[in-house]
C-alpha atoms as a PDB file:
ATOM      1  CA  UNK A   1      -8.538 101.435-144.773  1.00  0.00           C
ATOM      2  CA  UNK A   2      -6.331 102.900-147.644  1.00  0.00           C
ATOM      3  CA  UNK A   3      -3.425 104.973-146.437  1.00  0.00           C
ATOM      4  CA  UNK A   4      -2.355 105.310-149.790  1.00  0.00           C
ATOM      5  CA  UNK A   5      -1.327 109.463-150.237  1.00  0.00           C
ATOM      6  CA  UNK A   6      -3.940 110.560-153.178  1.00  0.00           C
ATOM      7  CA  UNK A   7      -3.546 110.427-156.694  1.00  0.00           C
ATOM      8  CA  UNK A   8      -2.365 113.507-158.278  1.00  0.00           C
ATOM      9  CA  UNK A   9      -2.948 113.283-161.693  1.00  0.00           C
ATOM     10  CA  UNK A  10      -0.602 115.091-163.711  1.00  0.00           C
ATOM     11  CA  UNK A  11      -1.371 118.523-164.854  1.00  0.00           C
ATOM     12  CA  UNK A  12      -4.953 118.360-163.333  1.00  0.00           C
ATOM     13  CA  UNK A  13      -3.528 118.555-160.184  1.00  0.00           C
ATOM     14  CA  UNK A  14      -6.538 115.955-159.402  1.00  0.00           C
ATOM     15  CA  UNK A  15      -7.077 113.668-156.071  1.00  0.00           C
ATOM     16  CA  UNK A  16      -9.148 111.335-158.010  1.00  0.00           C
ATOM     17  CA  UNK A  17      -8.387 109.063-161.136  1.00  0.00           C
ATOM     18  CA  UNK A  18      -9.916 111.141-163.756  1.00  0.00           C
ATOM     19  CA  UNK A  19     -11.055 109.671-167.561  1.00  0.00           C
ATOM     20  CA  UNK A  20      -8.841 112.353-169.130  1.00  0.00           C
ATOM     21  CA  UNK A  21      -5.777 111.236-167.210  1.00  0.00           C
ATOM     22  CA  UNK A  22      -6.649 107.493-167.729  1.00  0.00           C
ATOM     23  CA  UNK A  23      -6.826 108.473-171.542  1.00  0.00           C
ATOM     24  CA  UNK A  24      -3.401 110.338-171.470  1.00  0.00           C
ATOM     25  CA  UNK A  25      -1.969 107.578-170.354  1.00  0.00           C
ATOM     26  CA  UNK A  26      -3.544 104.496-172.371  1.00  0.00           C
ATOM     27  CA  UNK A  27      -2.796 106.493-175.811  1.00  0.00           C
ATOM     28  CA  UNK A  28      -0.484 109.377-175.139  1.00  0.00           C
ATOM     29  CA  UNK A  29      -2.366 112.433-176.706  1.00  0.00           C
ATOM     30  CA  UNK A  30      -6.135 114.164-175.760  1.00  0.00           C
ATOM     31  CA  UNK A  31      -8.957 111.118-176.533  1.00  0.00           C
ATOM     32  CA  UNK A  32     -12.728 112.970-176.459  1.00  0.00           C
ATOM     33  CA  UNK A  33     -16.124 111.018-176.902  1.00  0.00           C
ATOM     34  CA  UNK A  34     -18.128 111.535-179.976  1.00  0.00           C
ATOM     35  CA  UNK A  35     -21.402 110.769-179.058  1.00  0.00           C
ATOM     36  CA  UNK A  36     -24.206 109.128-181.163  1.00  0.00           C
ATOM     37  CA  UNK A  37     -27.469 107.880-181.557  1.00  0.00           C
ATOM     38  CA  UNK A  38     -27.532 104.356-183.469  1.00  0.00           C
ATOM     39  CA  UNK A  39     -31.035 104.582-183.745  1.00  0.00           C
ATOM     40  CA  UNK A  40     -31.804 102.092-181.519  1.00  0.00           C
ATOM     41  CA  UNK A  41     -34.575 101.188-178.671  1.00  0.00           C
ATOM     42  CA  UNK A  42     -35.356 100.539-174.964  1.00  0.00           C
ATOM     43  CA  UNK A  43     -36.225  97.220-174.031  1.00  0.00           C
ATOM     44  CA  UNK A  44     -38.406  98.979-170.904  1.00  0.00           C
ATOM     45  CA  UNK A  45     -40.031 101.628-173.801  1.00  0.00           C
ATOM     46  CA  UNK A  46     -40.841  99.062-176.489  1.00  0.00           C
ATOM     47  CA  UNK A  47     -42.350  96.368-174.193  1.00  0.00           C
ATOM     48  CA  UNK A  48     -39.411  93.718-174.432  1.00  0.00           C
ATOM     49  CA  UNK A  49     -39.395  94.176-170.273  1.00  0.00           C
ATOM     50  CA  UNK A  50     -41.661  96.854-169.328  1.00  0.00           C
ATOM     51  CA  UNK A  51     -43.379 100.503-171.495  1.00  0.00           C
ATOM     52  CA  UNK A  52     -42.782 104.191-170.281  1.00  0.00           C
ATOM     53  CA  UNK A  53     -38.956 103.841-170.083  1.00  0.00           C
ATOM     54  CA  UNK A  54     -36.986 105.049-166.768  1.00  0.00           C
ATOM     55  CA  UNK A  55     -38.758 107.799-165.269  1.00  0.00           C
ATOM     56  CA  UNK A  56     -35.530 110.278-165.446  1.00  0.00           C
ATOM     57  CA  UNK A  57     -35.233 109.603-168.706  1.00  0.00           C
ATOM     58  CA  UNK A  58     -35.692 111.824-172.074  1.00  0.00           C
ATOM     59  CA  UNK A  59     -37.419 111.375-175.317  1.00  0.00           C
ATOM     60  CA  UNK A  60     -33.655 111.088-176.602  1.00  0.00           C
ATOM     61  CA  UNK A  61     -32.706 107.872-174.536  1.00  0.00           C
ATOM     62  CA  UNK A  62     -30.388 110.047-172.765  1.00  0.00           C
ATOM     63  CA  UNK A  63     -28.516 110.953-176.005  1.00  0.00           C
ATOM     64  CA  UNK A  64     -29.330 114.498-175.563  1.00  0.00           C
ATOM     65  CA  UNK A  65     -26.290 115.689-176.083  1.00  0.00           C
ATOM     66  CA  UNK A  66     -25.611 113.054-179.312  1.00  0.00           C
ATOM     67  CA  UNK A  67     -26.045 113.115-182.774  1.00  0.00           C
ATOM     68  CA  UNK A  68     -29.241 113.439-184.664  1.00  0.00           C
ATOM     69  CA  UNK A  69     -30.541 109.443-185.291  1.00  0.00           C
ATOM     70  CA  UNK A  70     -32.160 110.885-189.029  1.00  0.00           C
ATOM     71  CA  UNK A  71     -28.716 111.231-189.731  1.00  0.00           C
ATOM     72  CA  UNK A  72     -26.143 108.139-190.683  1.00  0.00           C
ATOM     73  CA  UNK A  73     -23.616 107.454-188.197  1.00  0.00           C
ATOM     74  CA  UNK A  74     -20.826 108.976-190.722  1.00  0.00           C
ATOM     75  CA  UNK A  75     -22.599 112.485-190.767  1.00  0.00           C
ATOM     76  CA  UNK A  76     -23.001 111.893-186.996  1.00  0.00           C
ATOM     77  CA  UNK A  77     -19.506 111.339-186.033  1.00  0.00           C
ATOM     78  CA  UNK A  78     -18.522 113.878-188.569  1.00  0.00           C
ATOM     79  CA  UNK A  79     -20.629 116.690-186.941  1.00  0.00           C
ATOM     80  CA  UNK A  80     -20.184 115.895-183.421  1.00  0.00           C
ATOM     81  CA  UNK A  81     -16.498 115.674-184.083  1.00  0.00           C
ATOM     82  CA  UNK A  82     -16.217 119.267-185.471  1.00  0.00           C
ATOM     83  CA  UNK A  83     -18.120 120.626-182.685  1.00  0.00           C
ATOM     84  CA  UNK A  84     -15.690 118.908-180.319  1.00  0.00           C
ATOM     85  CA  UNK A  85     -12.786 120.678-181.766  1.00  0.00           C
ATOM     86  CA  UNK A  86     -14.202 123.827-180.944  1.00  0.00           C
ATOM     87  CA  UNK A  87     -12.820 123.063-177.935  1.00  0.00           C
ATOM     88  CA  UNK A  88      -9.573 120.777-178.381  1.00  0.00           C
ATOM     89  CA  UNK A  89      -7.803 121.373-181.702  1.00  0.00           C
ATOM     90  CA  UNK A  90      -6.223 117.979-181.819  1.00  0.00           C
ATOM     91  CA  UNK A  91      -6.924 114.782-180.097  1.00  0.00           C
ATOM     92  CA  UNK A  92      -8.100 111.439-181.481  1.00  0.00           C
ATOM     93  CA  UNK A  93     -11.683 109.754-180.468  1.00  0.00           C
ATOM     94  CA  UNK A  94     -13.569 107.412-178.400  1.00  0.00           C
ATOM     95  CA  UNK A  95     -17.071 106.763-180.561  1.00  0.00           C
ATOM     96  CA  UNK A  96     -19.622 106.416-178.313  1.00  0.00           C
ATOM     97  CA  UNK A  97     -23.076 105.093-178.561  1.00  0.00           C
ATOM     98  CA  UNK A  98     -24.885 106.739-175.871  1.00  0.00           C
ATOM     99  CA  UNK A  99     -28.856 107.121-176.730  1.00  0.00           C
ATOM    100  CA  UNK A 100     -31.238 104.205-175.355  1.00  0.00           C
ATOM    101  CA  UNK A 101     -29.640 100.542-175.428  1.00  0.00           C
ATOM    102  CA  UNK A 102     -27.167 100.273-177.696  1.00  0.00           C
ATOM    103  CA  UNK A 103     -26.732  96.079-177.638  1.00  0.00           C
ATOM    104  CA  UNK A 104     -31.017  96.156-177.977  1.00  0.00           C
ATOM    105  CA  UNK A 105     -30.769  94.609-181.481  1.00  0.00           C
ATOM    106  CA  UNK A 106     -29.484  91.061-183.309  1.00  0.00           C
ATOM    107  CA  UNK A 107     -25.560  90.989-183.577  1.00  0.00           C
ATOM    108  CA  UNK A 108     -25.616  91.726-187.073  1.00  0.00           C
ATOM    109  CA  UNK A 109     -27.106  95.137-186.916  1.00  0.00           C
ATOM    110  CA  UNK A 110     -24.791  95.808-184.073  1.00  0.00           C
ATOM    111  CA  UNK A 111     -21.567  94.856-186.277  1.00  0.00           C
ATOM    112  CA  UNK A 112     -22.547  96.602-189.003  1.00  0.00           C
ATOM    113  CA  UNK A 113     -23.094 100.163-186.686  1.00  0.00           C
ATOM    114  CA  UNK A 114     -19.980  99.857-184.933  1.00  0.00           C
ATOM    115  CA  UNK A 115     -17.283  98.703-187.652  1.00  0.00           C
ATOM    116  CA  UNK A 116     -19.064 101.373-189.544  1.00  0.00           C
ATOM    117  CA  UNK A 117     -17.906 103.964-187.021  1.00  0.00           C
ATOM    118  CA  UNK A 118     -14.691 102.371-186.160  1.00  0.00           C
ATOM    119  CA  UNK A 119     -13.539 102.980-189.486  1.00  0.00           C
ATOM    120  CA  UNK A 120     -13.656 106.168-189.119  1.00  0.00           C
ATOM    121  CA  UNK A 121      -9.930 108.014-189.298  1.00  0.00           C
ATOM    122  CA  UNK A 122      -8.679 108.986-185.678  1.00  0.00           C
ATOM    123  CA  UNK A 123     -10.955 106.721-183.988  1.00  0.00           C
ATOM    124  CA  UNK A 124      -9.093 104.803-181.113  1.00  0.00           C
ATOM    125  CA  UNK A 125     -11.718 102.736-179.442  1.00  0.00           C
ATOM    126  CA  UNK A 126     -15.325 102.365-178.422  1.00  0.00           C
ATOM    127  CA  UNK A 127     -18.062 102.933-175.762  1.00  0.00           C
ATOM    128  CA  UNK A 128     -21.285 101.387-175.307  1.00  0.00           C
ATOM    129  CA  UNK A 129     -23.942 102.149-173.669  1.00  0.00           C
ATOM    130  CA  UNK A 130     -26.346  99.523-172.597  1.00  0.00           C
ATOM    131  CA  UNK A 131     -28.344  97.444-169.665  1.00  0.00           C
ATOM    132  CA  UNK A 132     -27.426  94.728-168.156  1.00  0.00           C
ATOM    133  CA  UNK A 133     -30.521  92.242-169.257  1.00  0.00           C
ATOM    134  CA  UNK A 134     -29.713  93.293-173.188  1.00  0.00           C
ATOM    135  CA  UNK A 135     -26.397  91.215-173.545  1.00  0.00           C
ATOM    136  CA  UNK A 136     -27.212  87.682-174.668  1.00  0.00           C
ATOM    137  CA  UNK A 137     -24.840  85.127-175.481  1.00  0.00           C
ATOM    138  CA  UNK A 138     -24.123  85.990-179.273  1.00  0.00           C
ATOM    139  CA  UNK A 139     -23.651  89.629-178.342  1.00  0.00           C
ATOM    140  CA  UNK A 140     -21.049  88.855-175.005  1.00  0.00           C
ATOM    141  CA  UNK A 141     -19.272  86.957-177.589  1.00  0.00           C
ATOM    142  CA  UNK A 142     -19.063  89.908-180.465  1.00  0.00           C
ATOM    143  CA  UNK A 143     -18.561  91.914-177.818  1.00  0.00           C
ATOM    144  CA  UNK A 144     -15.300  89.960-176.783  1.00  0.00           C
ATOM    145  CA  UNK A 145     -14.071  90.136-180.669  1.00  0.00           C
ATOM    146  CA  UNK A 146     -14.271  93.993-180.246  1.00  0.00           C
ATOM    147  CA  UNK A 147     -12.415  94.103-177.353  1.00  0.00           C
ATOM    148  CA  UNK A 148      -9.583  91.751-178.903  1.00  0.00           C
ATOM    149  CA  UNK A 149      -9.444  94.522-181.883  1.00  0.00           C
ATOM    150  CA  UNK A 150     -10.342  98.036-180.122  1.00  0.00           C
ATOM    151  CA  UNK A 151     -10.164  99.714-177.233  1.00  0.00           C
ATOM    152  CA  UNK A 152     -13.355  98.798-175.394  1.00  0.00           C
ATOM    153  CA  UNK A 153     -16.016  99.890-172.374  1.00  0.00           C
ATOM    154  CA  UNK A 154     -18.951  99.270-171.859  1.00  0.00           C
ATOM    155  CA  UNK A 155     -21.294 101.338-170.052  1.00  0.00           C
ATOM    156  CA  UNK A 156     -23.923  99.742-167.604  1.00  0.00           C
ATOM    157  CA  UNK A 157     -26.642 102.176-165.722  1.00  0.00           C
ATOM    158  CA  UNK A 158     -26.974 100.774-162.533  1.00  0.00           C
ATOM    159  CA  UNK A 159     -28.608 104.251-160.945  1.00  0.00           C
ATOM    160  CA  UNK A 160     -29.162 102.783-157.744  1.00  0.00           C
ATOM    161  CA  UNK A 161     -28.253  99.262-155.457  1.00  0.00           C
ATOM    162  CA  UNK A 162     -32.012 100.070-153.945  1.00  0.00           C
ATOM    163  CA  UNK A 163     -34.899  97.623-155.417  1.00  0.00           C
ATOM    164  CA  UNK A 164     -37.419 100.390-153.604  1.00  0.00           C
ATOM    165  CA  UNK A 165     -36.180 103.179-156.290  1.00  0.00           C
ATOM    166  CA  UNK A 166     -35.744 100.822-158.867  1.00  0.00           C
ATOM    167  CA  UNK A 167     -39.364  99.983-158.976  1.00  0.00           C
ATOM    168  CA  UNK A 168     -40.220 104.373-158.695  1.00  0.00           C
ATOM    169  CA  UNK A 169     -37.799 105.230-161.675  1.00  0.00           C
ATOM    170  CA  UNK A 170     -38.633 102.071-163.533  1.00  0.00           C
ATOM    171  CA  UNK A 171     -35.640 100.653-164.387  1.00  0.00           C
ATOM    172  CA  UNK A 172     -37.153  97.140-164.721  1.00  0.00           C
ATOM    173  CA  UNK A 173     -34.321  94.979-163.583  1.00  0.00           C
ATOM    174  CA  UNK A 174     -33.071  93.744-160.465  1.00  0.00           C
ATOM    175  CA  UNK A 175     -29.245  94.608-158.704  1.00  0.00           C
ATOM    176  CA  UNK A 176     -28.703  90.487-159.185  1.00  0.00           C
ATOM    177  CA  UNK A 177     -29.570  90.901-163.359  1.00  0.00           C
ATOM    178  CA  UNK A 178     -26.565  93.577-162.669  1.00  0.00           C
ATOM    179  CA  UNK A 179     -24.449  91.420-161.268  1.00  0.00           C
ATOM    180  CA  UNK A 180     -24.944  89.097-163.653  1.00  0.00           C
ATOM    181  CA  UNK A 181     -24.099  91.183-166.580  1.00  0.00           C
ATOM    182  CA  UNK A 182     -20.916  92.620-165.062  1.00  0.00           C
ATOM    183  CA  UNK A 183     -19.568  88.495-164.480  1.00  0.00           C
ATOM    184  CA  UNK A 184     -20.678  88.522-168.188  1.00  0.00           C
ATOM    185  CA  UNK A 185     -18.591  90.932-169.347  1.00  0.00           C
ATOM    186  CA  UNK A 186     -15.278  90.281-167.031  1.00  0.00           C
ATOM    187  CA  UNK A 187     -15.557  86.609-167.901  1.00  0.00           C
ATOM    188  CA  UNK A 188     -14.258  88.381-171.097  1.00  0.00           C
ATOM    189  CA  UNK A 189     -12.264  90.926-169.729  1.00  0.00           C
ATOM    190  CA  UNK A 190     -13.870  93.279-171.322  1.00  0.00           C
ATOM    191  CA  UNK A 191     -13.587  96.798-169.309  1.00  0.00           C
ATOM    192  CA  UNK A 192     -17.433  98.331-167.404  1.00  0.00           C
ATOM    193  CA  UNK A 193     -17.823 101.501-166.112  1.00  0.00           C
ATOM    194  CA  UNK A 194     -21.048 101.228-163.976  1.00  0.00           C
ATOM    195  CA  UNK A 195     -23.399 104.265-163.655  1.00  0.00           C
ATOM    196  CA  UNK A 196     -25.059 105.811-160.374  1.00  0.00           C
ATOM    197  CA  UNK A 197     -27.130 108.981-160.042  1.00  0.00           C
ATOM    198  CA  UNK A 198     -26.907 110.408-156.660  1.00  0.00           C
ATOM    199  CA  UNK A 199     -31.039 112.844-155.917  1.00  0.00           C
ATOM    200  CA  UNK A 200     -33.209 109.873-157.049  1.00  0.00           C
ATOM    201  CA  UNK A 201     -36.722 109.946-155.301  1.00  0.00           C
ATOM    202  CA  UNK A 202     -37.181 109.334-151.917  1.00  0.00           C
ATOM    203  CA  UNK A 203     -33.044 108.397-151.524  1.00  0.00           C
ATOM    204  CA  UNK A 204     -31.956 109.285-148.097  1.00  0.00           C
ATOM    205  CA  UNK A 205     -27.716 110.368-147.780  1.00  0.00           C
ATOM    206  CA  UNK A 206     -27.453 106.590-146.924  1.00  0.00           C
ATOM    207  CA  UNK A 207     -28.756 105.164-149.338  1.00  0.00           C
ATOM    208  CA  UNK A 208     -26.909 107.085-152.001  1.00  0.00           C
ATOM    209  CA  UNK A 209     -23.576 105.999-150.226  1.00  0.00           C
ATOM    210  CA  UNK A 210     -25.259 102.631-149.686  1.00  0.00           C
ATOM    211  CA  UNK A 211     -25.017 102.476-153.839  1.00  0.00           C
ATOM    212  CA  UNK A 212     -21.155 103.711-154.218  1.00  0.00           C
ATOM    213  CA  UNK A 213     -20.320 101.286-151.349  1.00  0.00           C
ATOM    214  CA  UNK A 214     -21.699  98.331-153.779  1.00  0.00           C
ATOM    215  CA  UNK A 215     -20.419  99.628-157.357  1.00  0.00           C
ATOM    216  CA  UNK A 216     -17.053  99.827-155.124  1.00  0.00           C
ATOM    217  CA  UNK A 217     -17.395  96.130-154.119  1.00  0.00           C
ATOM    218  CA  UNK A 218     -18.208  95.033-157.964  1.00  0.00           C
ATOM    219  CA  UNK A 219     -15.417  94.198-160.704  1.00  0.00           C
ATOM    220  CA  UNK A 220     -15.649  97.290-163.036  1.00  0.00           C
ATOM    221  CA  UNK A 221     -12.977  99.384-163.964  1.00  0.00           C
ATOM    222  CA  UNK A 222     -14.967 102.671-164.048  1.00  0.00           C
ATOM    223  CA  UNK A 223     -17.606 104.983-163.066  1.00  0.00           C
ATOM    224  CA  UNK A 224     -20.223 107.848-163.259  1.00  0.00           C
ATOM    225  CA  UNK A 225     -21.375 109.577-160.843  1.00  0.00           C
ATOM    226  CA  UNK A 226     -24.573 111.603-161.893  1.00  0.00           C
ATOM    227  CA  UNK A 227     -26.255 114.727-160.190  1.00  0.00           C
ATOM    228  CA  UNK A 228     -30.192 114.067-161.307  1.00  0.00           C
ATOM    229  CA  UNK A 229     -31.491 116.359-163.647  1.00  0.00           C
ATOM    230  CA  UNK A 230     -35.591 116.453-163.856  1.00  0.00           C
ATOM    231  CA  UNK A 231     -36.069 117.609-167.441  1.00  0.00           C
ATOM    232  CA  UNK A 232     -39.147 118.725-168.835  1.00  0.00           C
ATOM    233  CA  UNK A 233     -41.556 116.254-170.565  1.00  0.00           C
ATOM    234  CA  UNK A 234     -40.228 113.114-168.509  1.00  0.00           C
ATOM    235  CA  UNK A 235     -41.889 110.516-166.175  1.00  0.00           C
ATOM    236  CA  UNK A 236     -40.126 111.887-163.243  1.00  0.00           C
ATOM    237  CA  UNK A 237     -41.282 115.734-163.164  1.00  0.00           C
ATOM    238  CA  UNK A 238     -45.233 114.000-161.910  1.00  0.00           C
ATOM    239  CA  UNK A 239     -43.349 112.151-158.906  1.00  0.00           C
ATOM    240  CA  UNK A 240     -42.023 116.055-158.124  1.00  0.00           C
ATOM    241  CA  UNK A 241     -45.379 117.021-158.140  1.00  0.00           C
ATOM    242  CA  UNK A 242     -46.213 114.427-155.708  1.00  0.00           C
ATOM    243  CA  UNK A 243     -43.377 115.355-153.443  1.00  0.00           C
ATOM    244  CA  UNK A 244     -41.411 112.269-154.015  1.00  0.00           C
ATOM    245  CA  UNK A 245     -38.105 114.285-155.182  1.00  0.00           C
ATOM    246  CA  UNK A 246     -36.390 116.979-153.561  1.00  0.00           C
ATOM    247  CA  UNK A 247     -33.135 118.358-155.398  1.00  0.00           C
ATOM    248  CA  UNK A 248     -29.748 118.285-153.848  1.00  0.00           C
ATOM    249  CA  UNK A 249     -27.965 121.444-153.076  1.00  0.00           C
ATOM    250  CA  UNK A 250     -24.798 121.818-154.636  1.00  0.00           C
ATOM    251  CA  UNK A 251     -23.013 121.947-150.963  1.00  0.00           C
ATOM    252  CA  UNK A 252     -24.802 118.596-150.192  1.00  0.00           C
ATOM    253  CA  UNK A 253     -24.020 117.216-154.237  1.00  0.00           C
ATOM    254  CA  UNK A 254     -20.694 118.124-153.391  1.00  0.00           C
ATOM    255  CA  UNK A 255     -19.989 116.709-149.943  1.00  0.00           C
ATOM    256  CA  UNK A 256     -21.927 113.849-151.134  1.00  0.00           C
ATOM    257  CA  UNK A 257     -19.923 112.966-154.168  1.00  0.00           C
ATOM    258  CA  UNK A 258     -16.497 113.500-151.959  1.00  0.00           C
ATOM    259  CA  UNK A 259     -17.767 110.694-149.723  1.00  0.00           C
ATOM    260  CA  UNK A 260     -18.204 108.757-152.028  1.00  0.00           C
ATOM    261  CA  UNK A 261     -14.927 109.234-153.975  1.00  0.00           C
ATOM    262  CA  UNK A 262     -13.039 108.464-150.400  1.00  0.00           C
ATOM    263  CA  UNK A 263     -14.727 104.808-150.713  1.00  0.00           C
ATOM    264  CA  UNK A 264     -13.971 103.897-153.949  1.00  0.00           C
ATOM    265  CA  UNK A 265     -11.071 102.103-155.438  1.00  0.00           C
ATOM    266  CA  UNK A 266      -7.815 104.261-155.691  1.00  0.00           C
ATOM    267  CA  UNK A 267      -7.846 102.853-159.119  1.00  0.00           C
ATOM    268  CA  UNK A 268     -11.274 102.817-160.443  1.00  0.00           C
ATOM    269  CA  UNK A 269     -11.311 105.287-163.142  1.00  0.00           C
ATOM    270  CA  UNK A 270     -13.751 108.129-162.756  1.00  0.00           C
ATOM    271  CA  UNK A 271     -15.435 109.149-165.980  1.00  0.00           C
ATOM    272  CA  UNK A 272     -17.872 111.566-164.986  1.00  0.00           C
ATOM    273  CA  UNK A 273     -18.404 112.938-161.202  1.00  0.00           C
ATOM    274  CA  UNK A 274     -21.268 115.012-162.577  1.00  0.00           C
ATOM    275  CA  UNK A 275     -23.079 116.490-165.765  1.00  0.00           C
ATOM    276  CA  UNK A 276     -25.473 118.997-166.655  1.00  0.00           C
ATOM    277  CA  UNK A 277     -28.514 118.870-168.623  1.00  0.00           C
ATOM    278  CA  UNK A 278     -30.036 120.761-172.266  1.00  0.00           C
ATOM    279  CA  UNK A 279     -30.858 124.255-170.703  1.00  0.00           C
ATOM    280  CA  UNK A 280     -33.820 124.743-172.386  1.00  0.00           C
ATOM    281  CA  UNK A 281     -35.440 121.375-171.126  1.00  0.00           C
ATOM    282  CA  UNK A 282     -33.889 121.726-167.178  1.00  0.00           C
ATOM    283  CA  UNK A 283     -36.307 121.828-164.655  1.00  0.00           C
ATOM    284  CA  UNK A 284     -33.797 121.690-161.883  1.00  0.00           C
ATOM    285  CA  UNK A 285     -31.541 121.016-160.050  1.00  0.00           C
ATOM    286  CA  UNK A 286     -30.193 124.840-161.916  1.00  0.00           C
ATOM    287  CA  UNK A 287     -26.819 125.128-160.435  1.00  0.00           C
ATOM    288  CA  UNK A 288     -25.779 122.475-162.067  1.00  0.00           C
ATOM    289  CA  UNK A 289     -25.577 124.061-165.323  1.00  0.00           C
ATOM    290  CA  UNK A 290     -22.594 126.069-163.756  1.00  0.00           C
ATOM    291  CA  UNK A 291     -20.278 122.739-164.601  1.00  0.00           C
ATOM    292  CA  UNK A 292     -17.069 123.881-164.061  1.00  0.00           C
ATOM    293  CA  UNK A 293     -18.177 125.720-160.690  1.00  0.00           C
ATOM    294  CA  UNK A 294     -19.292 122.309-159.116  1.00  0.00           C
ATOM    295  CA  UNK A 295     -15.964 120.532-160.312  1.00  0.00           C
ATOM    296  CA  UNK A 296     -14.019 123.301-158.989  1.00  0.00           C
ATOM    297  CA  UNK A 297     -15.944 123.152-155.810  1.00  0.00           C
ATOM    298  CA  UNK A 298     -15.087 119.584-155.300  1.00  0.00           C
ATOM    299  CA  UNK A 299     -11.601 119.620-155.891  1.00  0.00           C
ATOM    300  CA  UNK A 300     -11.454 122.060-153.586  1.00  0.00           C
ATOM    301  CA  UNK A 301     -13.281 119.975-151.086  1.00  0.00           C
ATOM    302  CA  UNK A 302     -10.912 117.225-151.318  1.00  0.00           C
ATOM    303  CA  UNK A 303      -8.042 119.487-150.784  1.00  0.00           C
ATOM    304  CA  UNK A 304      -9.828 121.006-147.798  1.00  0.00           C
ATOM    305  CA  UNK A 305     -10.182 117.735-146.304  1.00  0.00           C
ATOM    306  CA  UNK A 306      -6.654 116.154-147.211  1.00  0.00           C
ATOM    307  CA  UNK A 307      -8.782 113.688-148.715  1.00  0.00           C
ATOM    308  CA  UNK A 308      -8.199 111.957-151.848  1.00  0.00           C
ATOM    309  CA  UNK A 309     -10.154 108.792-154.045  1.00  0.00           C
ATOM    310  CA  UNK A 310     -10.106 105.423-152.429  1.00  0.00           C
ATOM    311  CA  UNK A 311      -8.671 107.252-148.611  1.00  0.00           C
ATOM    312  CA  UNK A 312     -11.283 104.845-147.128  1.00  0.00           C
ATOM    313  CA  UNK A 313     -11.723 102.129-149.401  1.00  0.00           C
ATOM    314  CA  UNK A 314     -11.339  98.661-147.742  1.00  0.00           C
ATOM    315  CA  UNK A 315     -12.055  95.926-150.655  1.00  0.00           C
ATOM    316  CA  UNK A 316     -14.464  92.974-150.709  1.00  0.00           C
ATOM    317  CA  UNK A 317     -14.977  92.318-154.653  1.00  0.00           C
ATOM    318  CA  UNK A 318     -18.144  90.587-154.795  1.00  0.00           C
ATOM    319  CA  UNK A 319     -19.714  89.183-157.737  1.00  0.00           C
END
């Protein structure tokens, strides 16, 4: 067990290792994500593994918040960038290919999207989305040359350790093809932030810790934690019909995701400890669209508990 007093992370006054501190750190100023589409597939939409896609998943690859794929990936980055800066008037950027699979092509279509982007002016580095059974040989290896010239993660959905609600949301590949990518990757040292989504169908509270108890165990420097969001038009909303999904209440999302932050590595950077979906598509959970209200509520859990990231952690990398 940790005894380690928490993390408080500068002016955020946070008990976990946040992606903004991390940032602040590794380059000295504000970093934000530009997102973007690269136009690319799903090898579990376009047959490669499996058809329909995951069953959470949007028409937009879960780029709903990116750039529009008609567009090039200059007009993208130039768009999402200004709209960023509504926000933060200065900062530099981490480009970020977030809709479908973003290593789902030949290597030479990938180098020519992402040098494209990373010549961009004020862009520091580069995340990428992807799945664990879309990085073959040729693409570790350009992925490796990246990470010897930029500032690198990539970004591996793992949703769940459970084959049960792999097979119900689809995801068409197996915790070992995880594993397997992540030794991949570190073989390389090339930084993974693995993602889980806490309210999948039919997970019990154990189960969901069951899943941050293995990303915990696995070498990756980072993580997401999701809330589910059913959106409109997606797989998922007939297994809520069914009675197969019942959405978290932000008490239990928030006690949840506190648990799971005490058994985590004090070090693991924490990208995302929830989200919220496009309004107009949301079929619930609705609270979550109050962002800042369930981030509030959760720092104030941890203080309530004297609790902090990593409080219980107790090791065992496993590959």
């Amino acid at each position: 067990m940790s005894q380690t007093r928490p993390f408080l992370y500068a002016s955020d006054d946070k008990r976990y290792h946040t992606w903004n501190y991390h940032l602040r750190g590794q380059f000295g100023h504000k970093v934000f994500k530009v997102a973007l589409d690269g136009g690319f597939d799903c090898p579990n939409r376009d047959g490669t593994v499996a058809h329909g896609g995951c069953t959470f998943c949007s028409a937009s690859g879960s780029g709903d918040f990116a750039g529009n794929r008609v567009e090039t990936l200059e007009t993208q980055f130039s768009d999402i960038k200004e709209k960023m800066h509504t926000k933060w008037k200065d900062g530099k950027y981490m480009a970020y290919f977030q809709a479908f699979t973003n290593t789902h092509a030949p290597v030479d279509v990938l180098r020519e999207k992402y040098e494209s982007v990373l010549q961009q002016e004020g862009v520091v580095g580069l995340s990428i989305a992807t799945r664990p059974d879309c990085l073959p040989d040729d693409v570790v290896e350009y992925l490796a040359e990246l990470n010897q010239r930029t500032y690198l993660w990539v970004e591996l959905g793992l949703q769940t350790v459970h084959e049960r609600t792999a097979s119900l949301i689809n995801r068409a590949h197996d915790f070992q093809c995880y594993k397997d990518g992540v030794n991949k990757l570190r073989k390389h040292g090339i930084r993974i932030c693995s993602h889980i989504i806490n309210g999948l169908p039919l997970e019990s509270y154990d189960m969901m810790m069951g899943t941050a108890q293995e990303a915990a165990k696995l070498d990756v420097q980072g993580i997401k934690i999701h809330l589910l969001h059913l959106l409109k038009g997606t797989p998922m909303v007939k297994q809520y019909e069914k009675g197969m999904l019942e959405f978290l209440s932000q008490e239990d999302y928030v006690n949840l995701v506190c648990d799971q932050l005490e058994i985590l590595p004090p070090e693991m950077i924490v990208h995302r400890i929830t989200g919220d979906g496009p309004i107009d598509l949301m079929v619930g959970p609705m609270w979550s669209v109050n962002k800042w209200e369930v981030l509030n509520a959760i720092d104030a859990k941890l203080k309530e508990r004297n609790s902090w990231q990593g409080k219980f952690y107790q090791g065992n990398l496993v590959k």
